[in-house]
Protein backbone atom coordinates (compact mmCIF):
# COMPACT_ATOMS: atom_id res chain seq x y z
CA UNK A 1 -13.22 -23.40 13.67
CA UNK A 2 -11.40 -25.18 11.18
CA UNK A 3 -10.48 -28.75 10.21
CA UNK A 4 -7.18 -29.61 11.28
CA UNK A 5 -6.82 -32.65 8.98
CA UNK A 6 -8.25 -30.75 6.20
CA UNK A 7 -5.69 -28.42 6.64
CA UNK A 8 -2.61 -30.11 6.80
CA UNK A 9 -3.35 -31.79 3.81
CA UNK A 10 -3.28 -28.11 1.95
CA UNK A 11 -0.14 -27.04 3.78
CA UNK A 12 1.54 -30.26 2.46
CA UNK A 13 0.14 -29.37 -0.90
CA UNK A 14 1.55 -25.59 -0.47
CA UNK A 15 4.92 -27.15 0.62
CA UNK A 16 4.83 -29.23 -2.57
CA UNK A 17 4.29 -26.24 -4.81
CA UNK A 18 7.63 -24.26 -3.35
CA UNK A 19 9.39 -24.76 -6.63
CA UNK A 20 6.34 -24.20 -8.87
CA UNK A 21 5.91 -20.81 -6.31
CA UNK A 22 10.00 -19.57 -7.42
CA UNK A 23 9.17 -20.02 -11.24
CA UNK A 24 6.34 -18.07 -10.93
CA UNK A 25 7.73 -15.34 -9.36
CA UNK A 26 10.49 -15.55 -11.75
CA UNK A 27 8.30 -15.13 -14.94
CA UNK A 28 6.10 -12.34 -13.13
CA UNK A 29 9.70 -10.57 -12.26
CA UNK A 30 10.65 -10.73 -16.13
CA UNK A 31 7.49 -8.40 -16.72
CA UNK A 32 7.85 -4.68 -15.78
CA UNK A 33 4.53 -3.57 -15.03
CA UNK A 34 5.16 0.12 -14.38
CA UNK A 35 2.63 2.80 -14.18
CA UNK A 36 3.23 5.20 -16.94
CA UNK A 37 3.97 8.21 -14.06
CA UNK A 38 6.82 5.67 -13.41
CA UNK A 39 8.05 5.72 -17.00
CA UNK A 40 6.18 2.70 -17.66
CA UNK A 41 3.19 1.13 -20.55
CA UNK A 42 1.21 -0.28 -17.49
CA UNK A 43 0.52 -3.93 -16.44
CA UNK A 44 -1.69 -5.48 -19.60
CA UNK A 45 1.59 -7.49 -20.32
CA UNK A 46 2.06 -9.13 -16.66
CA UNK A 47 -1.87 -9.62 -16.44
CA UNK A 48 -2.37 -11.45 -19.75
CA UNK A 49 0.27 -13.69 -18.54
CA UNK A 50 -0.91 -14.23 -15.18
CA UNK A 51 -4.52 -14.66 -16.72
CA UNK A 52 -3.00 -17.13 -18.86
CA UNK A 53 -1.29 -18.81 -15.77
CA UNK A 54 -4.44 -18.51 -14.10
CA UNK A 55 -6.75 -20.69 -16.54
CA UNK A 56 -3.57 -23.70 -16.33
CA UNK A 57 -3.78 -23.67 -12.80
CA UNK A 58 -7.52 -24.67 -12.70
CA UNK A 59 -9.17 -21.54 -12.14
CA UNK A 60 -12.33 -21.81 -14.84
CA UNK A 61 -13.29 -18.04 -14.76
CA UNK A 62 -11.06 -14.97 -14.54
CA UNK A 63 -13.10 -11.62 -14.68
CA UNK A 64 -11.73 -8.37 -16.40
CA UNK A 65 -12.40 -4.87 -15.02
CA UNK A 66 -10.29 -3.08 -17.10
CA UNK A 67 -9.81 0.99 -16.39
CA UNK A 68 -9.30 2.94 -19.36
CA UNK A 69 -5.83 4.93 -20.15
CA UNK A 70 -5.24 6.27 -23.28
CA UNK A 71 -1.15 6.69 -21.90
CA UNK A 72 -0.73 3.44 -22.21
CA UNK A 73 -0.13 1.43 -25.67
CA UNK A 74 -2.99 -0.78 -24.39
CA UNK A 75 -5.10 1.72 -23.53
CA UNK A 76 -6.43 -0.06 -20.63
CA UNK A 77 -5.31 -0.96 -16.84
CA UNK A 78 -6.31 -4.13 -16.12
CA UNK A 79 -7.88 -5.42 -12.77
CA UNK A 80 -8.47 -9.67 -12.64
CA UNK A 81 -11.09 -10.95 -10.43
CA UNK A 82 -11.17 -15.17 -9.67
CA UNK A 83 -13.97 -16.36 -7.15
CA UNK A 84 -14.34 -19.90 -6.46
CA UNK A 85 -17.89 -20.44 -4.94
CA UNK A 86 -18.13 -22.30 -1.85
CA UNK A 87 -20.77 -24.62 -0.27
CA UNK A 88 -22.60 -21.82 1.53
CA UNK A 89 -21.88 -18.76 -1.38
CA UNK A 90 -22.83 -16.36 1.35
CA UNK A 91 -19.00 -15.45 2.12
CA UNK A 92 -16.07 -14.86 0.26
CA UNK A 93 -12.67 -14.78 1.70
CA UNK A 94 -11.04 -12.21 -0.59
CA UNK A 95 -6.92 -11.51 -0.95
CA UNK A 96 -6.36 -8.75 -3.22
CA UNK A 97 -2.40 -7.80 -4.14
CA UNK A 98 -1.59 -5.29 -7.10
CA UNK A 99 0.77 -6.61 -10.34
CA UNK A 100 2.20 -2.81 -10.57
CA UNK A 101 5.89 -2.32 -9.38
CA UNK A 102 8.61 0.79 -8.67
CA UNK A 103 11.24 1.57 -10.71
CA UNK A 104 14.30 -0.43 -9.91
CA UNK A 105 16.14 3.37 -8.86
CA UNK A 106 19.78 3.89 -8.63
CA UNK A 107 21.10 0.67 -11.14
CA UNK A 108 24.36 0.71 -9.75
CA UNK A 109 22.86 -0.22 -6.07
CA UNK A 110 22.06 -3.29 -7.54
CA UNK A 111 23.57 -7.01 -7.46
CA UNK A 112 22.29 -7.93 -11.22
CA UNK A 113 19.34 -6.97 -13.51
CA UNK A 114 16.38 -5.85 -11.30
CA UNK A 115 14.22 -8.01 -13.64
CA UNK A 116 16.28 -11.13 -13.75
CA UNK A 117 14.82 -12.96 -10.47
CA UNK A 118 17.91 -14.83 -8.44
CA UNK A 119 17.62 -17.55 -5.83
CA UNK A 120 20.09 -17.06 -3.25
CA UNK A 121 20.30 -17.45 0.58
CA UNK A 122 16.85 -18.86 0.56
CA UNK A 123 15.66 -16.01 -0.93
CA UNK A 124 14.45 -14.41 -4.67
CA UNK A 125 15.78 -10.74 -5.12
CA UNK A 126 14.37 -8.76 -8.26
CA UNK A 127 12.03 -6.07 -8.43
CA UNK A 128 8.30 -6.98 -7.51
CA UNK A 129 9.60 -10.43 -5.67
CA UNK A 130 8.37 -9.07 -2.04
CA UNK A 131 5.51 -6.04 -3.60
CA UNK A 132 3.47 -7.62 -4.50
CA UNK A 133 4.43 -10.83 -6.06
CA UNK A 134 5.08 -12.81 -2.62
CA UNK A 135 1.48 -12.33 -1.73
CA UNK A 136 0.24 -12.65 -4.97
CA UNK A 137 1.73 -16.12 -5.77
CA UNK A 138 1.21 -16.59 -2.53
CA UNK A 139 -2.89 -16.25 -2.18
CA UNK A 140 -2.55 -18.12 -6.21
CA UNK A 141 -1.42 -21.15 -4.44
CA UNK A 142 -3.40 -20.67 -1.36
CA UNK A 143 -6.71 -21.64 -3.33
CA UNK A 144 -4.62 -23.55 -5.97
CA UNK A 145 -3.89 -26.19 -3.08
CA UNK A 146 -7.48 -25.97 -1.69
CA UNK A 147 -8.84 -27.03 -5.17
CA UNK A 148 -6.08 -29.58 -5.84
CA UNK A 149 -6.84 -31.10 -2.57
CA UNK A 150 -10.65 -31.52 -3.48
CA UNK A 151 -11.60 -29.39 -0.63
CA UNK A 152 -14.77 -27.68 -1.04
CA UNK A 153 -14.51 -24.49 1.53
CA UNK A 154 -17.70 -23.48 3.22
CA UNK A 155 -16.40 -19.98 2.15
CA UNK A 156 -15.92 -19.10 -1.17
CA UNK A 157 -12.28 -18.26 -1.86
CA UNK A 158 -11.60 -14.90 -3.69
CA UNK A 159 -8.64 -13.67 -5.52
CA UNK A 160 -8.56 -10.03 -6.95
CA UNK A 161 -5.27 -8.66 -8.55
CA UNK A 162 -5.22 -4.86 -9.33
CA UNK A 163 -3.13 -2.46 -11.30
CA UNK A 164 -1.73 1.44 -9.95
CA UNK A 165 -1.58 0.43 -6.30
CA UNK A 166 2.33 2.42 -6.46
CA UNK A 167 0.48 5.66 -8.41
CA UNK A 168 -2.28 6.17 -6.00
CA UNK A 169 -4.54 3.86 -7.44
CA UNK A 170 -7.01 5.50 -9.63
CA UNK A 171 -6.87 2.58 -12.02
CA UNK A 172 -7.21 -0.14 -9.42
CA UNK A 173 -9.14 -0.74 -6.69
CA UNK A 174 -11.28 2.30 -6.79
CA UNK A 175 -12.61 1.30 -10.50
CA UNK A 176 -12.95 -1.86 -9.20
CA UNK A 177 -15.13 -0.65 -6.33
CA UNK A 178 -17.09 1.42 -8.83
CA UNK A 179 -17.98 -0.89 -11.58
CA UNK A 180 -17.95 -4.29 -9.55
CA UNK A 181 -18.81 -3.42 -6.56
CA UNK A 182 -21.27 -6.02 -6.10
CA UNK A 183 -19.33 -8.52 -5.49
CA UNK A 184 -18.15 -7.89 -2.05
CA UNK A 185 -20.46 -8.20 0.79
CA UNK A 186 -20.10 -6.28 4.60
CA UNK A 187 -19.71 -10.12 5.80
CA UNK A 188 -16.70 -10.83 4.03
CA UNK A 189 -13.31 -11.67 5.02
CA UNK A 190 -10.83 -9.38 3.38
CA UNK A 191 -7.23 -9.67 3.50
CA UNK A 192 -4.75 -6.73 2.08
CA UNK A 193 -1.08 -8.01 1.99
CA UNK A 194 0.12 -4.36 1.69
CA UNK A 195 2.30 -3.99 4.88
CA UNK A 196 3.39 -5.63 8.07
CA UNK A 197 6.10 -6.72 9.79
CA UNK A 198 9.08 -9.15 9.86
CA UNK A 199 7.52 -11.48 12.91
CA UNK A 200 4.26 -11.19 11.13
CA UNK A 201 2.32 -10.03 14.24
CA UNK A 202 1.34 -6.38 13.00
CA UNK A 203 -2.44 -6.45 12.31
CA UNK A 204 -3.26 -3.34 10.18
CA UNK A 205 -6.78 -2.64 11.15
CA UNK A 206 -6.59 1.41 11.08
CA UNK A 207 -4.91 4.21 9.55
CA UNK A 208 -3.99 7.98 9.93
CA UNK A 209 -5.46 10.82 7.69
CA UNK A 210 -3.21 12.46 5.35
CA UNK A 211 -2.15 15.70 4.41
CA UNK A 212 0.93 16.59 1.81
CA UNK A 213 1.01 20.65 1.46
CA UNK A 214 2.76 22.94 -1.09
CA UNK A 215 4.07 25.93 0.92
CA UNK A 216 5.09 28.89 -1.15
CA UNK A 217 6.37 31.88 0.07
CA UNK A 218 6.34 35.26 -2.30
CA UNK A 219 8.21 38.32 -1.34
CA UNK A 220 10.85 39.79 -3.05
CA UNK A 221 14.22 39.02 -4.91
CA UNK A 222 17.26 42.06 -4.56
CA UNK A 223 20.93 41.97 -4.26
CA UNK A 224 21.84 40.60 -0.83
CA UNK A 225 24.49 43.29 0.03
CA UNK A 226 21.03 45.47 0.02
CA UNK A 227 18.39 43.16 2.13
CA UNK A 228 15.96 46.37 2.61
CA UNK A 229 15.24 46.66 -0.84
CA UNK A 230 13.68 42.89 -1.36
CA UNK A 231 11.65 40.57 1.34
CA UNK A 232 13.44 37.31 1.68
CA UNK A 233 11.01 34.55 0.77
CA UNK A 234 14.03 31.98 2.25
CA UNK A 235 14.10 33.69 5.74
CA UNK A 236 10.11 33.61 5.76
CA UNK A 237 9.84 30.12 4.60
CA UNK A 238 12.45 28.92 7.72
CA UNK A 239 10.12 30.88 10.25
CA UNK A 240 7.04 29.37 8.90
CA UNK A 241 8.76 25.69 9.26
CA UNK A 242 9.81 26.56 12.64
CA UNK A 243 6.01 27.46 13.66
CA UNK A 244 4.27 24.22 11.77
CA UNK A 245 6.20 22.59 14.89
CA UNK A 246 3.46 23.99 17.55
CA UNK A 247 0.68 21.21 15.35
CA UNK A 248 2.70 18.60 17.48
CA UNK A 249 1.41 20.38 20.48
CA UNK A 250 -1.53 21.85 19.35
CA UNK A 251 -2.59 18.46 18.07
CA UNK A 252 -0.84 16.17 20.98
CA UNK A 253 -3.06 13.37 21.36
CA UNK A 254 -1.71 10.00 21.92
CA UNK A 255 -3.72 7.11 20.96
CA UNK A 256 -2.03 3.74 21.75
CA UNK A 257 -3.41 1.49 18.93
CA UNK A 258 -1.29 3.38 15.89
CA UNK A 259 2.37 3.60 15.44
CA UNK A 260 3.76 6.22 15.98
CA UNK A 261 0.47 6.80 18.71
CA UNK A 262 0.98 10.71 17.43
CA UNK A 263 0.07 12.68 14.78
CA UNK A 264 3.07 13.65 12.93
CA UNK A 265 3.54 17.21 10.96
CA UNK A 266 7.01 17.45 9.34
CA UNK A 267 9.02 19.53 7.02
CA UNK A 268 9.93 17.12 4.33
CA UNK A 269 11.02 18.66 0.79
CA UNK A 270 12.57 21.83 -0.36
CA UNK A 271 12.94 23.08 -3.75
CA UNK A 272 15.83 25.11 -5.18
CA UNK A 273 15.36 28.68 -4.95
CA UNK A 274 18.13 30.45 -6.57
CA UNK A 275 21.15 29.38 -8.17
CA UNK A 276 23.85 32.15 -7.16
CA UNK A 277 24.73 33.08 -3.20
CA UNK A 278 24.55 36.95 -3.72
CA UNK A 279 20.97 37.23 -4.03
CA UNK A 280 18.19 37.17 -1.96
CA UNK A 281 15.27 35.29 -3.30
CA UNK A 282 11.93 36.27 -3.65
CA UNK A 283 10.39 32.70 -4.00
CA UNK A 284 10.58 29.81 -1.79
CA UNK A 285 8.96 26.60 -1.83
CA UNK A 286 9.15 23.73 0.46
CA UNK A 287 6.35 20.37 1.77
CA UNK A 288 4.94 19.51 4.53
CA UNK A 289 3.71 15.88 5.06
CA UNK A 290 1.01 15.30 7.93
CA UNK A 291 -0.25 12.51 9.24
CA UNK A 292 -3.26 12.87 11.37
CA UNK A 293 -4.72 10.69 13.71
CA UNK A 294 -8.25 10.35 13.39
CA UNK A 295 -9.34 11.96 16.29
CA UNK A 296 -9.04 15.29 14.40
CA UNK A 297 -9.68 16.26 10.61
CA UNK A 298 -7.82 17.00 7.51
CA UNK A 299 -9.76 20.71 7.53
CA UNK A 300 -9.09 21.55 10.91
CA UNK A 301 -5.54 21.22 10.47
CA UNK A 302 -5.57 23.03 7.35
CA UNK A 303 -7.38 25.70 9.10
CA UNK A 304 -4.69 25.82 11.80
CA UNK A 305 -1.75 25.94 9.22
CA UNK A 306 -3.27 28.67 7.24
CA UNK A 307 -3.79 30.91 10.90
CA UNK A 308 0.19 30.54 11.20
CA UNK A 309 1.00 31.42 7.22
CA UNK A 310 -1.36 34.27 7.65
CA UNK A 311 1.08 35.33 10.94
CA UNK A 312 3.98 34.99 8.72
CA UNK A 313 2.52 37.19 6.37
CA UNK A 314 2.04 39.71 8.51
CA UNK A 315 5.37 39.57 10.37
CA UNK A 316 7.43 39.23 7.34
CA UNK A 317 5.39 40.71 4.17
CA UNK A 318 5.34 37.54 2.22
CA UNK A 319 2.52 36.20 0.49
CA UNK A 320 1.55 32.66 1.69
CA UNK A 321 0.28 30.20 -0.65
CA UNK A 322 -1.26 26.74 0.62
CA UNK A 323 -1.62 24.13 -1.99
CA UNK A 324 -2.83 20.65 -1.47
CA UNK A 325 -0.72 17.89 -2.93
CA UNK A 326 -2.65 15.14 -1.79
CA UNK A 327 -5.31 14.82 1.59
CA UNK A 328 -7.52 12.30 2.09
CA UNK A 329 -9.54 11.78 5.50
CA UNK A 330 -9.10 8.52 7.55
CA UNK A 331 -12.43 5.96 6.87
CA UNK A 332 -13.41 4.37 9.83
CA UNK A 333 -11.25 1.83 11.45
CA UNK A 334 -11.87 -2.06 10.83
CA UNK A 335 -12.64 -2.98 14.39
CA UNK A 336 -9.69 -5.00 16.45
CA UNK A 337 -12.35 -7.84 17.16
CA UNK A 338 -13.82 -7.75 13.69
CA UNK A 339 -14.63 -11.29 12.47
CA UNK A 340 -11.60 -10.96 9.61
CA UNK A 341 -9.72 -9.95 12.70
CA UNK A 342 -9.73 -12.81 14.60
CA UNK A 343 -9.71 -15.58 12.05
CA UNK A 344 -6.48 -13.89 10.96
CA UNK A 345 -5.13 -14.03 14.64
CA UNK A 346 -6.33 -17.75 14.60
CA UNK A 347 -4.30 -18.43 11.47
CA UNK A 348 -1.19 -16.95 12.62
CA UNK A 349 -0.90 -18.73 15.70
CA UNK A 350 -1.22 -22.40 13.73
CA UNK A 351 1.02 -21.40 11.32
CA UNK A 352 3.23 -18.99 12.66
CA UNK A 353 2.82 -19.35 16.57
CA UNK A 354 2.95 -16.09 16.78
CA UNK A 355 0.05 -13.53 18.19
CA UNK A 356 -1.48 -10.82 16.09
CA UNK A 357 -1.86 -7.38 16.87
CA UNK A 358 -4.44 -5.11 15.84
CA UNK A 359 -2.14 -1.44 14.92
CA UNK A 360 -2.93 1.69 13.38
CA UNK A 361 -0.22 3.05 10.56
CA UNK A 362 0.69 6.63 9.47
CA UNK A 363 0.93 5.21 5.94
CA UNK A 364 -2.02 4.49 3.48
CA UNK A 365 -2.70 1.58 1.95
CA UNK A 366 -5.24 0.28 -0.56
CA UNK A 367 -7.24 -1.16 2.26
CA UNK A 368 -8.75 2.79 2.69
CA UNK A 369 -10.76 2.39 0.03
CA UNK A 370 -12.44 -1.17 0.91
CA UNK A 371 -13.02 0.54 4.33
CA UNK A 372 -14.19 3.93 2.86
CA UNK A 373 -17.16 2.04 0.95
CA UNK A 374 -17.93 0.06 4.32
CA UNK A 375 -15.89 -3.02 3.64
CA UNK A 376 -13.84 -4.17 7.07
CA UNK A 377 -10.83 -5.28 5.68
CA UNK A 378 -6.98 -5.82 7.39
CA UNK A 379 -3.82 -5.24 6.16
CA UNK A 380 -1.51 -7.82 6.58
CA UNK A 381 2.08 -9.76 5.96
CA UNK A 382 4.94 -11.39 7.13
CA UNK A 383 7.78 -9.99 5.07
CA UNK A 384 11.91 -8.66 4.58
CA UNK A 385 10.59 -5.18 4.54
CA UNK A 386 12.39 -4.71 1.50
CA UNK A 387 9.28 -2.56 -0.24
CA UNK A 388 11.04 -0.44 -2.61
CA UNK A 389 14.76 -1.20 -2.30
CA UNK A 390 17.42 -1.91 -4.11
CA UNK A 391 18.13 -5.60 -4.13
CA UNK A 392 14.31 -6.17 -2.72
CA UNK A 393 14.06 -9.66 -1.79
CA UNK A 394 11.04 -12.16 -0.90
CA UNK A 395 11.92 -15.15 1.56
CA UNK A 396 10.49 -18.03 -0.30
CA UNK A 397 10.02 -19.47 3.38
CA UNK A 398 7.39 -16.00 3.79
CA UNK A 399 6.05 -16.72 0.86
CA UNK A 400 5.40 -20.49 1.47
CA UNK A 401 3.86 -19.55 4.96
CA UNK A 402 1.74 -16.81 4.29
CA UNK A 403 0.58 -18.89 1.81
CA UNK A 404 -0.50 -21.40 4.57
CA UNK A 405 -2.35 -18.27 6.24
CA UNK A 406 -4.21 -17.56 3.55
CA UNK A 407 -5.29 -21.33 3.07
CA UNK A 408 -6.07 -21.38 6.86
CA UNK A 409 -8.28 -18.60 6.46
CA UNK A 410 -10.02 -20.49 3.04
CA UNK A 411 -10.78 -23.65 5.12
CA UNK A 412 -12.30 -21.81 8.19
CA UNK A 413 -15.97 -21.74 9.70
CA UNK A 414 -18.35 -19.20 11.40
């Protein structure tokens, strides 16, 4: 339940902040917080700003939970906690967004400098404006409006903002987890603004295993006017793709709730072999990207891909190697009627009108980790589906609405 009157007063507030909202993101766009895998020194810059920003705004206590990195000049990755206790203390609703970013790519695809934010079309394009910075500003305000209002929440509101989300997150949430675990509870509301749709009705409550392999074959390199003096690694290698197709029917369950409602096993990557056509190469390499539904696990799969490498062998004499790029195991699901669940659904119909639905994903997000120490937590967003592009772009009218969500959520009651 939630207090209607109580609420409008914090979407007015939100409404008021819209320009307030834009400069922020501008500032936050002007600071490349890259990972140093991405070329970058990290996000200790773009924190100690948004700390900074942080203590103006009102909020009295920002907590560090820095990671150390001795690649970056800081040698730290910083992780920002803000909780503001409300009447009961027993619950916190948490949004947690990253401050890390992508490379801007291919410069030329771009309309000006990726870190120079522009308003146009009702819209801010720059790098970071839609991941993460339209969620983060967004859940700032969110509370910002609550505690500008007066309003004392029965909840208490929760704000965490974490570093190497883009580089798999070793510095981030996981540390986080680790060292401050403590201050999440199994009865919390937890809100991950790391995917969803453009109607804002995609739910993210589950997601897929995943499995990246390394498939080398070895045989061996000769002229290719002479094939019977080498093995042809290449010719191998295009068998062995052809075969990993069986895992779709091997591994055909449908399950409604994810999207695609498959697993998915495909050939993704191939390296370079040899440089010249006239010879026949002895070494091939190529990926394979899986996503499994949870109904079966990572090692079973692997079990089944090494049984059709080790036919390949034999019917080609090739070696087979198998390495593991990255495979983690699907936590359990957050349940579709989970309490976070439905006062999500309950916020999207006041502020969007629009009906939320609980989905499964092939692609990982952050929220694995919350749910892999027993956490329920949703993904969730309403955005341009921009993530990574050039020209990315945040609708300020997203940003001013899911702020509303998240201040919907803030002001609810058990």
């Amino acid at each position: 339940m939630i207090d209607d009157a109580l609420f409008d007063r914090v979407s007015r507030r939100i409404d008021a902040y819209r320009e307030d909202m834009i400069e922020l993101q501008k500032a936050l766009t002007a600071i490349p917080a890259l990972g140093p895998e991405n070329g970058g020194d990290g996000e200790f810059e773009k924190a100690k700003f948004l700390e900074s920003y942080l203590r103006s705004a009102g909020f009295r206590e920002v907590l560090h939970c820095d990671a150390p990195d001795p690649r970056v000049s800081s040698g730290l990755r910083p992780n920002l906690v803000v909780r503001v206790p409300g009447k009961r203390g027993k619950k916190t609703v948490w949004v947690l967004t990253h401050m890390d970013i992508v490379p801007p790519g291919e410069r030329s695809l771009w309309e000006g400098d990726p870190y120079e934010a522009v308003v146009t079309d009702g819209k801010i394009r720059g790098r970071g404006t839609e991941d993460n910075q339209q969620d983060l500003v967004a859940s700032l305000f969110a509370a910002r409006a609550v505690m500008d209002e007066g309003i004392e929440p029965d909840a208490s509101m929760g704000l965490a903002f974490v570093s190497d989300e883009e580089t798999a997150s070793s510095y981030g949430l996981p540390y986080l987890l680790e060292t401050m675990g403590t201050l999440f509870e199994k009865t919390d509301w937890i809100v991950v603004p790391d995917f969803g749709n453009r109607e804002g009705t995609l739910i993210e409550v589950a997601e897929k295993s995943l499995l990246w392999l390394r498939i080398r074959t070895v045989g061996r390199q000769c002229h290719a006017s002479t094939p019977a003096e080498g093995v042809n690694a290449f010719t191998a290698a295009s068998h062995l793709v052809v075969k990993l197709r069986e895992l779709y029917r091997v591994y055909g369950h449908s399950n409604p709730v994810f999207l695609p409602p498959v697993s998915t096993f495909e050939a993704t990557r191939k390296e370079e072999n040899i440089r010249n056509i006239n010879t026949v190469p002895g070494d091939d390499v190529f990926y394979l990207d899986c996503r499994i539904l949870p109904d079966y696990t990572v090692e079973e799969i692997k079990k089944t891909i090494r049984a059709m490498a080790d036919e390949i062998e034999h019917d080609f004499g090739v070696t087979v190697e198998l390495s593991p790029v990255q495979e983690h195991q699907a936590p359990e699901p957050t349940a579709p009627d989970a309490p976070v669940v439905v006062a999500l659904q309950r916020a999207l119909k006041k502020v969007y009108g629009v009906d939320g639905v609980p989905t499964g994903i092939g692609g990982g997000t952050v929220a694995a980790f919350f749910r892999r120490a027993g956490f329920p937590a949703v993904v969730w967003s309403k955005t341009n589906q921009t993530f990574h592009q050039a020209n990315e772009s945040c609708i300020i009218d997203n940003m001013l609405g899911n702020a509303k969500i998240y201040g919907h959520l803030f002001l609810q009651k058990d």
